[in-house]
Protein backbone atom coordinates (compact mmCIF):
# COMPACT_ATOMS: atom_id res chain seq x y z
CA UNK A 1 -5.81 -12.44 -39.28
CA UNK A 2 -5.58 -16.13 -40.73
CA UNK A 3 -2.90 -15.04 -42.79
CA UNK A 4 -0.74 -13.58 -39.66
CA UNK A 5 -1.78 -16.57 -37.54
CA UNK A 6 -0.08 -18.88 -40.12
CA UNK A 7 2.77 -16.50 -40.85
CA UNK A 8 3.49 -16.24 -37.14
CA UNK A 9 1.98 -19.42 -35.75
CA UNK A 10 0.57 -20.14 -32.15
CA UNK A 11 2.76 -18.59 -29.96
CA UNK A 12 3.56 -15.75 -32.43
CA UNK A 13 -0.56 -15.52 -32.11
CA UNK A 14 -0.64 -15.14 -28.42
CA UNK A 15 1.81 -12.34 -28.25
CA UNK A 16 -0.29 -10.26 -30.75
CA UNK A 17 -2.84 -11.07 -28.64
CA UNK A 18 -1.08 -9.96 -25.50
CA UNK A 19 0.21 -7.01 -27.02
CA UNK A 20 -2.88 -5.91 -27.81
CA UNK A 21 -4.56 -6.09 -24.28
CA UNK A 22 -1.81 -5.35 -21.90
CA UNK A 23 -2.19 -1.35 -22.48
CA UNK A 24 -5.29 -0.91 -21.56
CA UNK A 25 -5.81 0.54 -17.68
CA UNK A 26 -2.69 2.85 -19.00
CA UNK A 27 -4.64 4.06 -22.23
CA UNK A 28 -7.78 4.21 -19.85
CA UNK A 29 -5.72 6.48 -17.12
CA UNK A 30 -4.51 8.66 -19.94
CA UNK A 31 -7.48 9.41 -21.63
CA UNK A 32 -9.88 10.19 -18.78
CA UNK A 33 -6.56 12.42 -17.39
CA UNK A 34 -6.84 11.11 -13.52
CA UNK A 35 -5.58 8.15 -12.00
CA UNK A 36 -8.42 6.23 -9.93
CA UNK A 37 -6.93 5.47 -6.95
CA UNK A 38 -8.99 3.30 -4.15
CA UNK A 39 -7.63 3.86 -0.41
CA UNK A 40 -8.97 3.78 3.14
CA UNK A 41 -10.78 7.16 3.93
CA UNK A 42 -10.30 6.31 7.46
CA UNK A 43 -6.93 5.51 8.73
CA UNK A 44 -4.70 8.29 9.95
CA UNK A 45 -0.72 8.31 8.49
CA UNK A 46 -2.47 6.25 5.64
CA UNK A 47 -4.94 7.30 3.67
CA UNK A 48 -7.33 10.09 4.66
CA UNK A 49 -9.06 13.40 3.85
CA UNK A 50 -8.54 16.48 5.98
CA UNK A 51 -11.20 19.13 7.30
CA UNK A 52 -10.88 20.30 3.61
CA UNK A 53 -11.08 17.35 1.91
CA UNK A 54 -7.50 17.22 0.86
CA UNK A 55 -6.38 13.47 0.78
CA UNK A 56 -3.01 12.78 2.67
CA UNK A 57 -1.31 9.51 3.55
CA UNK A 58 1.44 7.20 3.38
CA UNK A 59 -0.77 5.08 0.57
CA UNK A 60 -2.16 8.27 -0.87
CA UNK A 61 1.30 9.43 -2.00
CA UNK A 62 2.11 6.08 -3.44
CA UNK A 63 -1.15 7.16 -5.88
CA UNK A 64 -0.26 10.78 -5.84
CA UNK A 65 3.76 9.02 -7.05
CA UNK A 66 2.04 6.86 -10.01
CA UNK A 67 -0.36 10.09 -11.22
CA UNK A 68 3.25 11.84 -11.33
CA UNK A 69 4.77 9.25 -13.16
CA UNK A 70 2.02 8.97 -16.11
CA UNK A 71 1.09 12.80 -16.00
CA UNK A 72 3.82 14.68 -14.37
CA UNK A 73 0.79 15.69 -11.92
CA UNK A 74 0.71 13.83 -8.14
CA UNK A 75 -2.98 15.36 -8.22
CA UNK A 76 -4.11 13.98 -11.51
CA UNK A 77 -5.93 11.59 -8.72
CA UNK A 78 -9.23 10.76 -7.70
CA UNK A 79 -9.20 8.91 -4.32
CA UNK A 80 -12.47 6.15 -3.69
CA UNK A 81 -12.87 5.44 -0.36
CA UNK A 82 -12.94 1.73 -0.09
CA UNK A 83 -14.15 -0.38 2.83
CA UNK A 84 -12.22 -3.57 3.43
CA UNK A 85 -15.31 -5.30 2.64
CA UNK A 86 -15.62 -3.52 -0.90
CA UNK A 87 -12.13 -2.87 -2.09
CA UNK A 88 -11.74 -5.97 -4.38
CA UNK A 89 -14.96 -5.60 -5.85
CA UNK A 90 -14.13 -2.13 -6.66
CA UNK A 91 -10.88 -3.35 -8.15
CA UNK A 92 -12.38 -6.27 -10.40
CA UNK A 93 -15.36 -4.00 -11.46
CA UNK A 94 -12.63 -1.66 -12.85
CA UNK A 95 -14.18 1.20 -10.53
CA UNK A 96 -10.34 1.93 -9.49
CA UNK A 97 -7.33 1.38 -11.72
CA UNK A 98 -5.41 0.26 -8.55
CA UNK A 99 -5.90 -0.56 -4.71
CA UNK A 100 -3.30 1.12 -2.64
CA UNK A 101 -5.27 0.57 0.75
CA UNK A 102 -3.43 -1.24 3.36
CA UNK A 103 -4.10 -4.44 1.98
CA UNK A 104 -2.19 -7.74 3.26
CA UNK A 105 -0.57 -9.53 -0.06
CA UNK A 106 -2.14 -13.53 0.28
CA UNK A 107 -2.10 -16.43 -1.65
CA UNK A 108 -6.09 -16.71 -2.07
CA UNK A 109 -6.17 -12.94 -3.04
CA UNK A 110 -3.76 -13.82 -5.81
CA UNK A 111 -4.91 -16.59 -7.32
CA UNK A 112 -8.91 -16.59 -6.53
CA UNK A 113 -9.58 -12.97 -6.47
CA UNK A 114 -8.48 -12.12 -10.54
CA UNK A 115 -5.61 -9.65 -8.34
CA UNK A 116 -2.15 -8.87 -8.52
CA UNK A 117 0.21 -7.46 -5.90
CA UNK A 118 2.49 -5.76 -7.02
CA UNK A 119 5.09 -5.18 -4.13
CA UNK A 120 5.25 -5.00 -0.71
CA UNK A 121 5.13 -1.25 0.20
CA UNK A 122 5.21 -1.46 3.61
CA UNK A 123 5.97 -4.82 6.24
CA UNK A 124 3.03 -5.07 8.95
CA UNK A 125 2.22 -7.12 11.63
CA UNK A 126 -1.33 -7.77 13.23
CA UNK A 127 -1.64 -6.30 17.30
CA UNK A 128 -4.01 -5.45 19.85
CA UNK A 129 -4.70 -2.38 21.73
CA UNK A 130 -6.50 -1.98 25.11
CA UNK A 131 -7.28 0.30 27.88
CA UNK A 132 -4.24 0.98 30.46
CA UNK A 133 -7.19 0.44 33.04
CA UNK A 134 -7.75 -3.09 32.00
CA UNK A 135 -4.24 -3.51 33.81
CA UNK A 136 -3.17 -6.48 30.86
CA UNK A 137 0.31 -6.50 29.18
CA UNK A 138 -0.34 -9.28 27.14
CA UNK A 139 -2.30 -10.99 24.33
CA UNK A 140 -2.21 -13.59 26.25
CA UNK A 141 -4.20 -12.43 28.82
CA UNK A 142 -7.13 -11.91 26.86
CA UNK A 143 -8.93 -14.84 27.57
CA UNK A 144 -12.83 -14.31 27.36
CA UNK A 145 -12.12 -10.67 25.78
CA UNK A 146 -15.07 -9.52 23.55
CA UNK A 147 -12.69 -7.78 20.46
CA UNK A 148 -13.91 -5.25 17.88
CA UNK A 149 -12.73 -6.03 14.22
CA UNK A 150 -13.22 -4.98 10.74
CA UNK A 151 -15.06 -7.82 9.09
CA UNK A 152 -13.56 -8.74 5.18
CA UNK A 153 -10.17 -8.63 6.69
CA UNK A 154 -7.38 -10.92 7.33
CA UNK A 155 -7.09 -9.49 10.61
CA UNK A 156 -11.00 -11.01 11.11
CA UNK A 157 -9.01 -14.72 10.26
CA UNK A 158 -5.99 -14.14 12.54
CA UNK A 159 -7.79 -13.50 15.25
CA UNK A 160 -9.65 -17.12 15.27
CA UNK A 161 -6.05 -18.59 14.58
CA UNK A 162 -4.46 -16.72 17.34
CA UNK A 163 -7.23 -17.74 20.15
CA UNK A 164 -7.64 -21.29 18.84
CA UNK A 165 -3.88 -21.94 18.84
CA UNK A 166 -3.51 -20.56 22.47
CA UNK A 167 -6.65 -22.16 23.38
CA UNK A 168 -8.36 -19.24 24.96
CA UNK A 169 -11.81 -18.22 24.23
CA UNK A 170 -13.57 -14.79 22.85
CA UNK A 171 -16.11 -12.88 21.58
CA UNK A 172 -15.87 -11.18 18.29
CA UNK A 173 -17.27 -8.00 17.43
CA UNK A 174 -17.43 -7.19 13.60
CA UNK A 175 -17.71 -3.89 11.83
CA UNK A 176 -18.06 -2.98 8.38
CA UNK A 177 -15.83 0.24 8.70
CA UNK A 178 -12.65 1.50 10.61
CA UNK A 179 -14.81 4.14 12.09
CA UNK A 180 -17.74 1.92 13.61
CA UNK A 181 -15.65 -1.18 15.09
CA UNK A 182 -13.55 2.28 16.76
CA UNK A 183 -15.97 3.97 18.09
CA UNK A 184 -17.83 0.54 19.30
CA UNK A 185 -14.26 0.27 21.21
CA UNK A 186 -13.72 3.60 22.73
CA UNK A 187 -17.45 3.58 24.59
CA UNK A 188 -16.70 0.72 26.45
CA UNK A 189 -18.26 -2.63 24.17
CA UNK A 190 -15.16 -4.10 23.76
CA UNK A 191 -11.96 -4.93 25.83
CA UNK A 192 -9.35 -4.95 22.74
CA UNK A 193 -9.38 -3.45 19.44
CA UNK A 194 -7.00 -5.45 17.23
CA UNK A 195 -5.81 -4.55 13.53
CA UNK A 196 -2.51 -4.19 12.00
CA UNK A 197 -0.60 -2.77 14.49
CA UNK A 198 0.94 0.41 12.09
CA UNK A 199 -3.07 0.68 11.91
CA UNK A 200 -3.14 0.92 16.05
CA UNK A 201 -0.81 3.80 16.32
CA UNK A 202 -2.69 5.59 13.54
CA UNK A 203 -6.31 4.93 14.93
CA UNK A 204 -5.55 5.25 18.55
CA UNK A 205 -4.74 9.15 17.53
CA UNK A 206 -8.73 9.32 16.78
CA UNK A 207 -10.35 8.08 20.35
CA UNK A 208 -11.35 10.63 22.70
CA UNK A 209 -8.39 9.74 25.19
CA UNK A 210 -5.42 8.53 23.04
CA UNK A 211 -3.30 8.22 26.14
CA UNK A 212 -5.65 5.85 28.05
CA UNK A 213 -4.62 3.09 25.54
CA UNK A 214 -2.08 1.07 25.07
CA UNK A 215 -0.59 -1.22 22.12
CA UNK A 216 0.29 -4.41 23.56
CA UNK A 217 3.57 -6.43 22.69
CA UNK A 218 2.51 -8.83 20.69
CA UNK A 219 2.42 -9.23 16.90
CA UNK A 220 0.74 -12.56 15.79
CA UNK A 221 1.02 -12.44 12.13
CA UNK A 222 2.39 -11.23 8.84
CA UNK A 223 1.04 -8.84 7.24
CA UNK A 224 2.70 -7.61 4.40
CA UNK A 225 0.86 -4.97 2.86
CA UNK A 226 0.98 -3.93 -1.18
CA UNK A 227 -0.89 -2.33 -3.50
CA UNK A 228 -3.10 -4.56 -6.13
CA UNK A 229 -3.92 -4.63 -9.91
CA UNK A 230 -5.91 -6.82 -11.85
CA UNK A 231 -5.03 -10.02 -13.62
CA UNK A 232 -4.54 -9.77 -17.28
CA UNK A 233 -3.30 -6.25 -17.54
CA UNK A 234 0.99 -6.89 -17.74
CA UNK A 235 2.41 -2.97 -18.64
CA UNK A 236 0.28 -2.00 -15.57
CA UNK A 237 1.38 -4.57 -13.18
CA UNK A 238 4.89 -3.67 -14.04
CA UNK A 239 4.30 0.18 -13.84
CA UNK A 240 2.36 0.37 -10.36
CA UNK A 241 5.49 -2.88 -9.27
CA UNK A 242 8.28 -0.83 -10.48
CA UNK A 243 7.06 2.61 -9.24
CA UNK A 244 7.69 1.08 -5.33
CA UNK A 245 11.36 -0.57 -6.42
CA UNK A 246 11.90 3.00 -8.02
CA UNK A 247 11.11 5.24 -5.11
CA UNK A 248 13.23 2.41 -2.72
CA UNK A 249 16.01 2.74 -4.87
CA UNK A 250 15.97 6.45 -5.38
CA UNK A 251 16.34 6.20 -1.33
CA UNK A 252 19.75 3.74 -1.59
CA UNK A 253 21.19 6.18 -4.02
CA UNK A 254 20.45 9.01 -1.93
CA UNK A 255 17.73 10.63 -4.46
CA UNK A 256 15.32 12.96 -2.52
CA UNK A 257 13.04 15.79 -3.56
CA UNK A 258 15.67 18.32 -2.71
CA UNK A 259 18.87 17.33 -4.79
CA UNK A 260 17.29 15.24 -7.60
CA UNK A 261 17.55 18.06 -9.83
CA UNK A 262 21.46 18.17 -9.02
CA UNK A 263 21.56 14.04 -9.13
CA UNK A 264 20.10 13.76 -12.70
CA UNK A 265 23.70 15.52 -13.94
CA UNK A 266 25.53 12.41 -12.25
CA UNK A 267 27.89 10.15 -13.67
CA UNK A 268 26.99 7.35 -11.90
CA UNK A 269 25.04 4.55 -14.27
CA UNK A 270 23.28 3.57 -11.72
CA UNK A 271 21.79 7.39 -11.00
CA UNK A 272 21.61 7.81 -14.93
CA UNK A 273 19.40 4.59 -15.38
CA UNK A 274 17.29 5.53 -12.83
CA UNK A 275 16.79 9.03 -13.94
CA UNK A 276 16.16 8.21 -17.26
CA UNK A 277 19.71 10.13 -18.43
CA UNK A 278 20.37 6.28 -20.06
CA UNK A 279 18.71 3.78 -21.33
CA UNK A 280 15.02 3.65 -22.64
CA UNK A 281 13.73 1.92 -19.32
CA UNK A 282 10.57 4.14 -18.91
CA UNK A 283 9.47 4.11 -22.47
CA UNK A 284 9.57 0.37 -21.97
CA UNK A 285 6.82 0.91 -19.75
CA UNK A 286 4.85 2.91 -21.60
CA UNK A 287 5.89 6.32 -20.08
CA UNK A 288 8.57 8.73 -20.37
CA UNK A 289 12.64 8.75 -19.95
CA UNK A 290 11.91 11.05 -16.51
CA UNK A 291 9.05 9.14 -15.00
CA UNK A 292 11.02 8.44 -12.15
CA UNK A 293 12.31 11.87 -11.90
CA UNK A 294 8.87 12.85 -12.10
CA UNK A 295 7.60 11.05 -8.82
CA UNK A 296 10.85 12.02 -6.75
CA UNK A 297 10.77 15.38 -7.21
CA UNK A 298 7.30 15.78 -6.76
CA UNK A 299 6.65 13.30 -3.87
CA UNK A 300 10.48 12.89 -2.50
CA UNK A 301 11.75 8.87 -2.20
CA UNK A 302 10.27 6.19 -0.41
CA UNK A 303 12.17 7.07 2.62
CA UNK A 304 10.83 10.58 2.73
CA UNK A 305 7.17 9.61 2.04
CA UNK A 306 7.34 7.02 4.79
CA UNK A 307 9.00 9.62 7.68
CA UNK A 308 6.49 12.19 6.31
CA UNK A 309 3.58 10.37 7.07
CA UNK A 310 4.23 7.63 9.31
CA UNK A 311 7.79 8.35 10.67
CA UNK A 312 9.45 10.51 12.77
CA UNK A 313 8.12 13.55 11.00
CA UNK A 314 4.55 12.58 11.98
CA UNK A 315 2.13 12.03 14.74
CA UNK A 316 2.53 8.44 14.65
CA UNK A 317 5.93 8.36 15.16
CA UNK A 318 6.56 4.69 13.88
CA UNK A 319 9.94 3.61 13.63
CA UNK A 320 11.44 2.09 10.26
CA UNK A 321 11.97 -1.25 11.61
CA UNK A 322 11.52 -4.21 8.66
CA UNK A 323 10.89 -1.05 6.72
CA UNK A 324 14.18 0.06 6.76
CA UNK A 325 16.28 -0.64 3.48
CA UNK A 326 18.36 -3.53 3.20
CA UNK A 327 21.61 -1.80 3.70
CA UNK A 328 20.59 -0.84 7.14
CA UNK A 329 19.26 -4.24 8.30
CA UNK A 330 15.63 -3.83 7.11
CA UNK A 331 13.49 -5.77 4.18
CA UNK A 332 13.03 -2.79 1.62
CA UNK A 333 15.31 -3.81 -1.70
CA UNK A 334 14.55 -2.34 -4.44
CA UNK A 335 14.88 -4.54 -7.82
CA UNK A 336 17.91 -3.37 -10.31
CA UNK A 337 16.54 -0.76 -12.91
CA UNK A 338 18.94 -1.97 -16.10
């Protein structure tokens, strides 16, 4: 090792060092054979099991898309159920080889958390719901409110912000789960329920009378949700990062589950890259020419994954709004695979 360290010198040293380490989650992930994929458990359109355990969700395909990528398999996945509270823990500890849980992408979990995020999958925006019998059509006029709230969550933060900024006063009422600050909510021990308000449409399907409730105008924050990695791992940073610009850009070029078999014999470059008919771009990840063939056809592009789940073609019903690519005045751009 001397020898190479002279040969090579210092910063021919650190990239042998680097080199070294930044395969490992993707040599973990391919020799158990399963992706470990931490998500909600709770949160309808997002991530959660049906009556027969089957996982389904707008985050859950995002796993199921990666498991495709590395194994060819969207069900080469084992889903954790993470709490808000415990899903960097779970990350750090190396419990999950990525968190795709509606988490919001901050500077503190960045730099002070040992995370990465890689993307932002999907642009949120914190909101409140209430009863249509409290009569209020505002934020604004919750002034001495008591509010359930997931506790661990940025959502727990902006709340304080929003109140103090307004100057109005209120109670807080923190939960450790989805499910308990909900059901505290729907039997009467709070007047709001706030959360990220794609979160709202999806929980408001799971009280006892959905239609009594109401999401209110407002949206006091940013909340720009993205799956996270940990610090130190490079290949897998890129991998989980460039799955999300992959599936947007398989949506530009008008790539979807049905014709993708047709659109890998195209002559556009663009098509070819993307489909691995050119270029080495998915061995330079560490995975195959097709990987992004792989997670199209199996999963469909990053249009179809959001109507399925979230969109039209759901019970939610949420509209594409930021979401929307570029090209049709949203904030979804996919970054050039060349």
């Amino acid at each position: 090792m001397n020898r190479v360290l002279t040969l090579l010198g210092i910063a021919g040293a650190a990239i042998l060092i680097t080199s070294a380490s930044i395969a490992q989650t993707l040599n973990t992930v391919k020799t158990r054979g399963s992706l470990s994929c931490g998500a909600n458990g709770q949160l309808p359109g997002f991530g959660l099991p049906d009556a027969q355990g089957n996982w389904k969700g707008f985050d859950v395909d995002y796993c199921r898309a990666l498991a495709a990528a590395v194994f060819d398999d969207p069900n080469k996945v084992k889903f954790v159920a993470l709490t808000a509270k415990d899903r960097f823990t779970a990350l750090q500890s190396g419990d999950v080889d990525v968190l795709v849980r509606n988490t919001t992408w901050t500077s503190s979990r960045d730099t002070q958390l040992g995370l990465n995020a890689t993307g932002v999958n999907y642009f949120d925006g914190q909101g409140f719901m209430v009863r249509k019998a409290l009569k209020v059509n505002s934020a604004l006029e919750l002034n001495d409110a008591a509010i359930c709230v997931q506790q661990g969550t940025t959502t727990e933060l902006n709340l304080g912000d929003y109140f103090r900024a307004n100057r109005m006063r209120f109670k807080t009422v923190t939960f450790a789960s989805v499910d308990e600050a909900l059901a505290a909510y729907d039997s009467g021990r709070c007047d709001a329920y706030t959360t990220d308000a794609s979160g709202l449409y999806g929980v408001r399907l799971k009280l006892a009378k959905p239609d009594d409730h109401i999401v209110l105008p407002e949206i006091i924050s940013k909340e720009p949700l993205s799956p996270f990695v940990r610090h130190g791992d490079d290949q897998w940073f890129d991998i989980v990062k460039w799955a999300h610009f992959a599936l947007v850009n398989a949506e530009e070029l008008a790539i979807s589950k049905a014709n993708v078999d047709e659109q890998i014999k195209s002559i556009n470059p663009e098509i070819k890259r993307l489909l691995g008919a050119e270029g080495n771009f998915g061995e330079q990840l560490g995975l195959t020419k097709d990987w992004v063939y792989r997670m199209v056809k199996h999963l469909g592009n990053y249009g179809e994954i959001f109507e399925r789940n979230i969109g039209q073609g759901s019970p939610l019903k949420i509209t594409r709004g930021l979401n929307s690519l570029w090209t049709k005045g949203g904030l979804q751009y996919g970054m050039p695979l060349r």
